[in-house]
C-alpha atoms as a PDB file:
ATOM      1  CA  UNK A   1     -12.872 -21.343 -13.695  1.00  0.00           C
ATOM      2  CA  UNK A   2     -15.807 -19.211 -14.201  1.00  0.00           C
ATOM      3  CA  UNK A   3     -15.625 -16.888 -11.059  1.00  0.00           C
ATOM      4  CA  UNK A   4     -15.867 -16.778  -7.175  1.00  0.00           C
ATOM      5  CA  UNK A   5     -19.380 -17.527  -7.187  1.00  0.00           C
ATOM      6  CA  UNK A   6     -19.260 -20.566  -9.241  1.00  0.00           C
ATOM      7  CA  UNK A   7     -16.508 -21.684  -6.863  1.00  0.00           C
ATOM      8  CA  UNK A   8     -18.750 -21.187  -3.682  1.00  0.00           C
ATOM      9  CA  UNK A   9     -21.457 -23.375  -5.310  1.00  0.00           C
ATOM     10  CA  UNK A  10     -19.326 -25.891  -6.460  1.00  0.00           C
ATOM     11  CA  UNK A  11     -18.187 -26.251  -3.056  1.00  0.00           C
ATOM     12  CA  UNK A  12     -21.442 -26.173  -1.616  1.00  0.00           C
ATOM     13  CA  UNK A  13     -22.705 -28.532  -4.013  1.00  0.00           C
ATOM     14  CA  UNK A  14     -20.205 -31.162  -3.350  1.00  0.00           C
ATOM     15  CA  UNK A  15     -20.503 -30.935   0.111  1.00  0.00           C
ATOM     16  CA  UNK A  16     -23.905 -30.969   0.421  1.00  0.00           C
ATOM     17  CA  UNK A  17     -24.114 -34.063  -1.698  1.00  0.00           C
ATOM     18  CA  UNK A  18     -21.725 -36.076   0.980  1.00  0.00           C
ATOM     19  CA  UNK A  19     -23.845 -34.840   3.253  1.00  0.00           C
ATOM     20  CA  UNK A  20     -26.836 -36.297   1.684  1.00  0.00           C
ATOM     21  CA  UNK A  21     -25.305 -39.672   0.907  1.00  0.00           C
ATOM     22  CA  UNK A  22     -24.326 -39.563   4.906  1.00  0.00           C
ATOM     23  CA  UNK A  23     -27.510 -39.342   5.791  1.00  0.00           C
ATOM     24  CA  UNK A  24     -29.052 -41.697   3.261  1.00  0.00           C
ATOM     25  CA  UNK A  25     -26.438 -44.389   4.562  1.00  0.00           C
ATOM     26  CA  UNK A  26     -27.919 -43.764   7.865  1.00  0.00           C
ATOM     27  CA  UNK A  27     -31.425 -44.171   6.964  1.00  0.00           C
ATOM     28  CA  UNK A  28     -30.567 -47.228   5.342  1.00  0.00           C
ATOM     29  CA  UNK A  29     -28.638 -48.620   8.215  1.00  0.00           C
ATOM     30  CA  UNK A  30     -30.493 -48.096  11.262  1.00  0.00           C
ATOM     31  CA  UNK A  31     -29.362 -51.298  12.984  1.00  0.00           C
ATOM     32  CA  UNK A  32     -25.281 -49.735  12.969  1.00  0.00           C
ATOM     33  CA  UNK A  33     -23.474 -47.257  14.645  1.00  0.00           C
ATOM     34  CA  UNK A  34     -23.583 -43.829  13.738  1.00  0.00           C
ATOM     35  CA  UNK A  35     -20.342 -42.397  15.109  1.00  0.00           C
ATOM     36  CA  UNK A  36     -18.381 -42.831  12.038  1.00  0.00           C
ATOM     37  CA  UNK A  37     -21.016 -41.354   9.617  1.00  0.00           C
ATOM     38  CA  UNK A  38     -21.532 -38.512  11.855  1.00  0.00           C
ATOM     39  CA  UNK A  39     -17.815 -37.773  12.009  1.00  0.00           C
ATOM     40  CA  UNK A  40     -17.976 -37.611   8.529  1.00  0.00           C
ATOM     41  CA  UNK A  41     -20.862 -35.109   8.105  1.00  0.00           C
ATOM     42  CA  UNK A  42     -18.820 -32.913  10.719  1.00  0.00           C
ATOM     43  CA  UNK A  43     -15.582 -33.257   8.494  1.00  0.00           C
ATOM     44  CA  UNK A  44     -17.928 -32.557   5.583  1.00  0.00           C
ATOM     45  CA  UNK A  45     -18.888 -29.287   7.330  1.00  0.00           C
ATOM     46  CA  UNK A  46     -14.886 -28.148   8.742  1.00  0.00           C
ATOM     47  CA  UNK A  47     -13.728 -28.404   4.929  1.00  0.00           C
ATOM     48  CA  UNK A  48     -17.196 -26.251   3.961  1.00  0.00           C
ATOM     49  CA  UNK A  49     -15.861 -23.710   6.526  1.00  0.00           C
ATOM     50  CA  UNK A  50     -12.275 -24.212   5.754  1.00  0.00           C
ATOM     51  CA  UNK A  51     -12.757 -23.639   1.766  1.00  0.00           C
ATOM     52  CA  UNK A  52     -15.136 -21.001   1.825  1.00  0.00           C
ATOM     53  CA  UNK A  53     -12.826 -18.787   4.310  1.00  0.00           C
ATOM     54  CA  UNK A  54      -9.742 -19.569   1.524  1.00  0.00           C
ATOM     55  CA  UNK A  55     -12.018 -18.463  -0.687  1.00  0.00           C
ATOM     56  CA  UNK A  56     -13.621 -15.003   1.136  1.00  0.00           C
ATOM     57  CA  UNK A  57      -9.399 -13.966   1.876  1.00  0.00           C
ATOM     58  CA  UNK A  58      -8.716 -10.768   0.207  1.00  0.00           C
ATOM     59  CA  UNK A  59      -5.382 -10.611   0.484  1.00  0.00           C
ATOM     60  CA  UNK A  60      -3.909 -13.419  -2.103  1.00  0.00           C
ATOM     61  CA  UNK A  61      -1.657 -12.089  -4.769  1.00  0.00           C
ATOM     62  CA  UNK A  62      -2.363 -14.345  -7.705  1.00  0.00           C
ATOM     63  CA  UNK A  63      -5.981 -14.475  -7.621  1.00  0.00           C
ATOM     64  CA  UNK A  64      -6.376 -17.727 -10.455  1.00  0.00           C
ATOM     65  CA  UNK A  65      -3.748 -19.844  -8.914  1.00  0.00           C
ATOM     66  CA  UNK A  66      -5.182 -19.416  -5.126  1.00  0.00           C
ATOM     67  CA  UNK A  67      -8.767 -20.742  -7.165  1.00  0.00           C
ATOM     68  CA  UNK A  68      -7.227 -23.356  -8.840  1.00  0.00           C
ATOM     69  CA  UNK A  69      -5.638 -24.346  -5.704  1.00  0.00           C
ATOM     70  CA  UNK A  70      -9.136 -24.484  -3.483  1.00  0.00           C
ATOM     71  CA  UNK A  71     -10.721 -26.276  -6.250  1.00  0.00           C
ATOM     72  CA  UNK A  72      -7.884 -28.983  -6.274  1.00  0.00           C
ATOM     73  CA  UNK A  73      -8.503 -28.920  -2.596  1.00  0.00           C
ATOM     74  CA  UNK A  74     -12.354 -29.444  -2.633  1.00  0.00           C
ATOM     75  CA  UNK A  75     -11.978 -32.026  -5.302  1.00  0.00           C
ATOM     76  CA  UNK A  76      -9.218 -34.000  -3.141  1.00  0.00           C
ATOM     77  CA  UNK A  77     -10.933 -33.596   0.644  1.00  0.00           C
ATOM     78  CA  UNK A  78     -14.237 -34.620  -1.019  1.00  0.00           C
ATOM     79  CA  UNK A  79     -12.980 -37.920  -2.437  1.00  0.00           C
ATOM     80  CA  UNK A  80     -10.735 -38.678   0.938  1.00  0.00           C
ATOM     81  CA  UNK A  81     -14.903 -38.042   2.038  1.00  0.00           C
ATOM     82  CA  UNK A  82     -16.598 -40.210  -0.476  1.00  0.00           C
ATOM     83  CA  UNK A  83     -13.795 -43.210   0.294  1.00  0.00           C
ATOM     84  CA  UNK A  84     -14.874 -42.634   3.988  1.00  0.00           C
ATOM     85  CA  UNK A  85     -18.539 -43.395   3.175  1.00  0.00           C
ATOM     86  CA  UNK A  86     -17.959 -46.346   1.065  1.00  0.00           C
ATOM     87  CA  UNK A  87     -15.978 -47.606   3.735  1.00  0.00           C
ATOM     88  CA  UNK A  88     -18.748 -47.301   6.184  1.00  0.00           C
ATOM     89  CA  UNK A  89     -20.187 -50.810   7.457  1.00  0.00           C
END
């Protein structure tokens, strides 16, 4: 991994995406329910919050295995995210 920066977009960028594709399931489906979808955009936002903060912590002693670790986490939490919207009915 590149740095802390590239970390903090790639997490933005993957979030924002679900986000998107929330939203665009929603426009699409205006006849159903949108509880689900908007549970999932608030998710979508916790994990934002959650990762970033993991990422802003100063005090981690081995700086590339704490990155590795948040980027194993964004990749996991946004499929578990993605499965949720596919799911969607």
């Amino acid at each position: 991994m590149a740095n802390v920066r590239d970390l903090k977009k790639d997490i933005n960028y993957v979030l924002g995406d679900i986000i998107e594709a929330v939203y665009v399931w929603e426009y699409s489906n205006t006849d159903k329910d949108t509880k689900k979808s908007e549970g999932i955009i608030d998710e979508a936002i916790e994990t934002f919050d959650e990762l970033i903060a993991k990422v802003n912590a100063k005090n981690v002693e081995n700086a590339k295995a704490h990155f590795k670790a948040i980027n194993g986490e964004l990749e996991t939490k946004g499929r578990a995210l993605i499965d949720k919207i596919n799911k969607l009915g």
